[in-house]
N, C-alpha and C. Protein backbone atom coordinates (compact mmCIF):
# COMPACT_ATOMS: atom_id res chain seq x y z
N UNK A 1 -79.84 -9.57 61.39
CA UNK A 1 -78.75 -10.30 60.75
C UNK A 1 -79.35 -11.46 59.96
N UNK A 2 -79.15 -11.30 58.74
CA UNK A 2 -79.39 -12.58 58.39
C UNK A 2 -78.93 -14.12 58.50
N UNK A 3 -80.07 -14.97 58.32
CA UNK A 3 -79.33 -16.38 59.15
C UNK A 3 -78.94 -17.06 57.51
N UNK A 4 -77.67 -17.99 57.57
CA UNK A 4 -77.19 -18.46 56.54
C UNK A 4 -77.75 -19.85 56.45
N UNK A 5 -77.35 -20.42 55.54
CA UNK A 5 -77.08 -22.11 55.55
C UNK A 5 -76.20 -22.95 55.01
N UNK A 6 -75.92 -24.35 55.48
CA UNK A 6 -75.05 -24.51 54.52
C UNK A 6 -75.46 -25.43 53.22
N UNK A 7 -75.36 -25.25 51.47
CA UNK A 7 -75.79 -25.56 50.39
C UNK A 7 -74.42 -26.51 50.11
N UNK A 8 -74.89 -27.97 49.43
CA UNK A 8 -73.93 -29.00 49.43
C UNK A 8 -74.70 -28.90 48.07
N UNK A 9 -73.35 -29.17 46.73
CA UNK A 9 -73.79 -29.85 45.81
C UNK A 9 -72.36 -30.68 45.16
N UNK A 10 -73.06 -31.63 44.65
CA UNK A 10 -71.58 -32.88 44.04
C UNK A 10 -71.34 -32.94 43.01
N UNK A 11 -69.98 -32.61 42.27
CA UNK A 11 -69.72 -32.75 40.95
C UNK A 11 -68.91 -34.14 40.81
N UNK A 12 -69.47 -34.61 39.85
CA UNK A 12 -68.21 -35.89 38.94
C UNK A 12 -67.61 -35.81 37.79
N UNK A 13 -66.45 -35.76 37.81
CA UNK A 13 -65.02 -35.85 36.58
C UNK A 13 -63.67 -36.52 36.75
N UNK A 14 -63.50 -35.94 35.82
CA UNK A 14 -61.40 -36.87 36.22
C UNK A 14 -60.88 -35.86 35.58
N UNK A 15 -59.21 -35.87 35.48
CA UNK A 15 -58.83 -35.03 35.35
C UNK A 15 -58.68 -34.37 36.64
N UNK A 16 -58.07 -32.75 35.99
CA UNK A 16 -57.73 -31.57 37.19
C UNK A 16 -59.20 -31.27 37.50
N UNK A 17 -58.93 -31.16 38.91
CA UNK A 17 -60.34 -30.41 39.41
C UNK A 17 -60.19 -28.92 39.46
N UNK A 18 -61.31 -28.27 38.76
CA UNK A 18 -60.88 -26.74 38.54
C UNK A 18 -61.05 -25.93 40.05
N UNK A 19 -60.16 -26.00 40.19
CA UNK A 19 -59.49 -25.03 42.04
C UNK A 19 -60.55 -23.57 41.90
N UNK A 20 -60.48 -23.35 40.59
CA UNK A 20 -61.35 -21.89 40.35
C UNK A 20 -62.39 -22.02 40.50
N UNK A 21 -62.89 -23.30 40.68
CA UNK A 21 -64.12 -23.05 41.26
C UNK A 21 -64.49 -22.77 42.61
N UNK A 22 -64.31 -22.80 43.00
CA UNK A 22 -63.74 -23.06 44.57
C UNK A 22 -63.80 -21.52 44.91
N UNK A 23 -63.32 -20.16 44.27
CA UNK A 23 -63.02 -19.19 44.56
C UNK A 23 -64.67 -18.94 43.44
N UNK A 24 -64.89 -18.88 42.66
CA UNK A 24 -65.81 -18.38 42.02
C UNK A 24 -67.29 -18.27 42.66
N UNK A 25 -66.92 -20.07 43.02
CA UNK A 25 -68.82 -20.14 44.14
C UNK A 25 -68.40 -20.14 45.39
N UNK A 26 -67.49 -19.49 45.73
CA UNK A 26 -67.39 -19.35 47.62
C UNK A 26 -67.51 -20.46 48.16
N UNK A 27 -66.73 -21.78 47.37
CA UNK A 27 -67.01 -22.72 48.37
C UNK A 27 -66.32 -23.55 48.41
N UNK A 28 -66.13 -24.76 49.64
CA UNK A 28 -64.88 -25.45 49.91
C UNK A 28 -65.29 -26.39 50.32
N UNK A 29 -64.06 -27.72 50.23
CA UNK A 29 -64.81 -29.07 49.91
C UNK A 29 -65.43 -29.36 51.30
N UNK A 30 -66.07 -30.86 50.88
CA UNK A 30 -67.59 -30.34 52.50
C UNK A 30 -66.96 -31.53 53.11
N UNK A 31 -65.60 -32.56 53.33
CA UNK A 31 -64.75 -33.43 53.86
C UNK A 31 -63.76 -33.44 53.55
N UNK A 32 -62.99 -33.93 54.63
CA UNK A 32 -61.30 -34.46 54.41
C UNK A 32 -61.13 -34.72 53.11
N UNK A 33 -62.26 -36.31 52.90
CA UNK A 33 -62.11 -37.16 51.80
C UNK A 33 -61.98 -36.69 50.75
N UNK A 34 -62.91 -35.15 50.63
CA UNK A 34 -63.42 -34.63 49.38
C UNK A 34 -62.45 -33.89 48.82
N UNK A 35 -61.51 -33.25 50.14
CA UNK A 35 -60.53 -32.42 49.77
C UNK A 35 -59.24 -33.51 49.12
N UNK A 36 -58.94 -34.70 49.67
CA UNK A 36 -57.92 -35.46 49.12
C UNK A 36 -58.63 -36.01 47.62
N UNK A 37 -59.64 -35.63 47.44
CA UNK A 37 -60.20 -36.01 46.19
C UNK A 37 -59.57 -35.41 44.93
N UNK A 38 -59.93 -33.82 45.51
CA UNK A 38 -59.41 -32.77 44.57
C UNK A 38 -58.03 -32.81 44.23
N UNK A 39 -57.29 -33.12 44.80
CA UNK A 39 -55.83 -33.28 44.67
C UNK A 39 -55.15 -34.43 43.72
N UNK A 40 -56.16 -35.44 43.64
CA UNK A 40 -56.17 -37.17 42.57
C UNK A 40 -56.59 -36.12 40.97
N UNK A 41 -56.00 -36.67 40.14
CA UNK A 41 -56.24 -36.40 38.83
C UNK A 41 -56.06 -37.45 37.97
N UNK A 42 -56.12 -38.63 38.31
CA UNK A 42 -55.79 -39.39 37.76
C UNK A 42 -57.13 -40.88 37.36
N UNK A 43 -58.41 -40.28 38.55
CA UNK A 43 -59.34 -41.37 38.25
C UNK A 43 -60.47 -40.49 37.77
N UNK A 44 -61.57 -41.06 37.47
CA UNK A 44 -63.02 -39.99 37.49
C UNK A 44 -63.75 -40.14 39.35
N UNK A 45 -64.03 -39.44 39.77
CA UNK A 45 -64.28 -39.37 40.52
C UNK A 45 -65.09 -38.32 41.24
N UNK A 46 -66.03 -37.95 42.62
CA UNK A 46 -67.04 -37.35 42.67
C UNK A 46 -66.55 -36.53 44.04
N UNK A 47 -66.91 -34.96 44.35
CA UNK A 47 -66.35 -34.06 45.14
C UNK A 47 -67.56 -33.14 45.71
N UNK A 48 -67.63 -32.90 47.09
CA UNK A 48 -68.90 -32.32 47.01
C UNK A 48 -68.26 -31.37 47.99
N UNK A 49 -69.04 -29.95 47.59
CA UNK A 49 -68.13 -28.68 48.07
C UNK A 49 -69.27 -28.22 49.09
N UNK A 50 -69.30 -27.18 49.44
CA UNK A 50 -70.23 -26.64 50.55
C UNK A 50 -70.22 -25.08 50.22
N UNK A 51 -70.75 -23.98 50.05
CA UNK A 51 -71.40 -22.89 50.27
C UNK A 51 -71.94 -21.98 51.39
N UNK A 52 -72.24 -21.12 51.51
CA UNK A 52 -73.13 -20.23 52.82
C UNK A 52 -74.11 -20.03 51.76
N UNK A 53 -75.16 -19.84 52.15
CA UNK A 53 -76.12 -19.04 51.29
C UNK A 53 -77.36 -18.68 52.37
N UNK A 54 -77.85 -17.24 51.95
CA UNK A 54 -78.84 -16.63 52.74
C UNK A 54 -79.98 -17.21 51.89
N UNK A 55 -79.71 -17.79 50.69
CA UNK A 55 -80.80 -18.29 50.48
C UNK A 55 -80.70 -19.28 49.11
N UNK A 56 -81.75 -20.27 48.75
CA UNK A 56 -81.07 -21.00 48.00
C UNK A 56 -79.94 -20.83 46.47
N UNK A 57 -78.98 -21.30 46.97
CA UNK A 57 -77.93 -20.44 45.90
C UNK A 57 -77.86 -21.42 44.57
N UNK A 58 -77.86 -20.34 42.99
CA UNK A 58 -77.75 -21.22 42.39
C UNK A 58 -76.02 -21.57 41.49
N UNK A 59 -75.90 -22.73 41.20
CA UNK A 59 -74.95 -23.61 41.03
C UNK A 59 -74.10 -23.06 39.59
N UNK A 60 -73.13 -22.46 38.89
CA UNK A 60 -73.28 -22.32 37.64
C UNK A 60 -72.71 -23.50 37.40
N UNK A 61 -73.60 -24.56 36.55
CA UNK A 61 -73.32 -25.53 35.99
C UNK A 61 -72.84 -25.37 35.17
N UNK A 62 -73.22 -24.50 33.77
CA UNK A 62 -72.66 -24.16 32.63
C UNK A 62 -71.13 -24.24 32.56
N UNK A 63 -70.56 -23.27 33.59
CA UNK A 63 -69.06 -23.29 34.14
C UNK A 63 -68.07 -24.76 34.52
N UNK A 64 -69.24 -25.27 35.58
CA UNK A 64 -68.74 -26.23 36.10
C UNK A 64 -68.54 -27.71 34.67
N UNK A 65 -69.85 -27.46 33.77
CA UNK A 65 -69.46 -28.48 32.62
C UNK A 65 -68.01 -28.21 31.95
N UNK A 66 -68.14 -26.91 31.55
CA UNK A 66 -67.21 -26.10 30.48
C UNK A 66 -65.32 -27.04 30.90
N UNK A 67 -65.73 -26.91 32.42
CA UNK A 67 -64.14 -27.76 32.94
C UNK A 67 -64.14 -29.28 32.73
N UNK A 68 -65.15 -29.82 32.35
CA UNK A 68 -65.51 -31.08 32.12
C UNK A 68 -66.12 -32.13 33.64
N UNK A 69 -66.80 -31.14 34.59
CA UNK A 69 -67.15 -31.61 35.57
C UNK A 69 -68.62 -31.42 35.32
N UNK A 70 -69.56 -32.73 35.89
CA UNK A 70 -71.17 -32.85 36.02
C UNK A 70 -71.39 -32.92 37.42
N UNK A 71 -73.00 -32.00 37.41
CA UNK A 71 -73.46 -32.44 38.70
C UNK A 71 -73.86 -33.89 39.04
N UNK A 72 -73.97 -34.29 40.08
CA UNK A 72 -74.20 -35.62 40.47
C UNK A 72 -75.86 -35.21 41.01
């Protein structure tokens, strides 16, 4: 069986946080805080999601800019 891990990375924007991401990279916010984050659209602000990965997984940033969100 393979063993997983868990992969944390942090985006910063304002605006809607794109929910589709969330379903695209298999992943969900990595705190309470982070999740009441996603829900604010109204400041810029920074969200850090969580992943499984069997091995280091990579991030599509390209995507994640395109919504107007940067990695941190």
């Amino acid at each position: 069986m393979p063993k997983y891990k868990i992969v944390e990375k942090s985006f910063r924007g304002n605006g809607s946080f794109p929910l589709d991401m969330l379903r695209y990279e298999a992943c969900w916010p990595a705190t309470s805080s982070d999740a009441v984050a996603i829900g604010c659209d109204f400041e810029t602000r920074t969200v850090t999601v969580r992943t499984l990965a069997t091995q280091e997984k990579p991030w599509t940033i390209k995507r994640w800019r395109s919504f107007g969100w940067e990695p941190v």
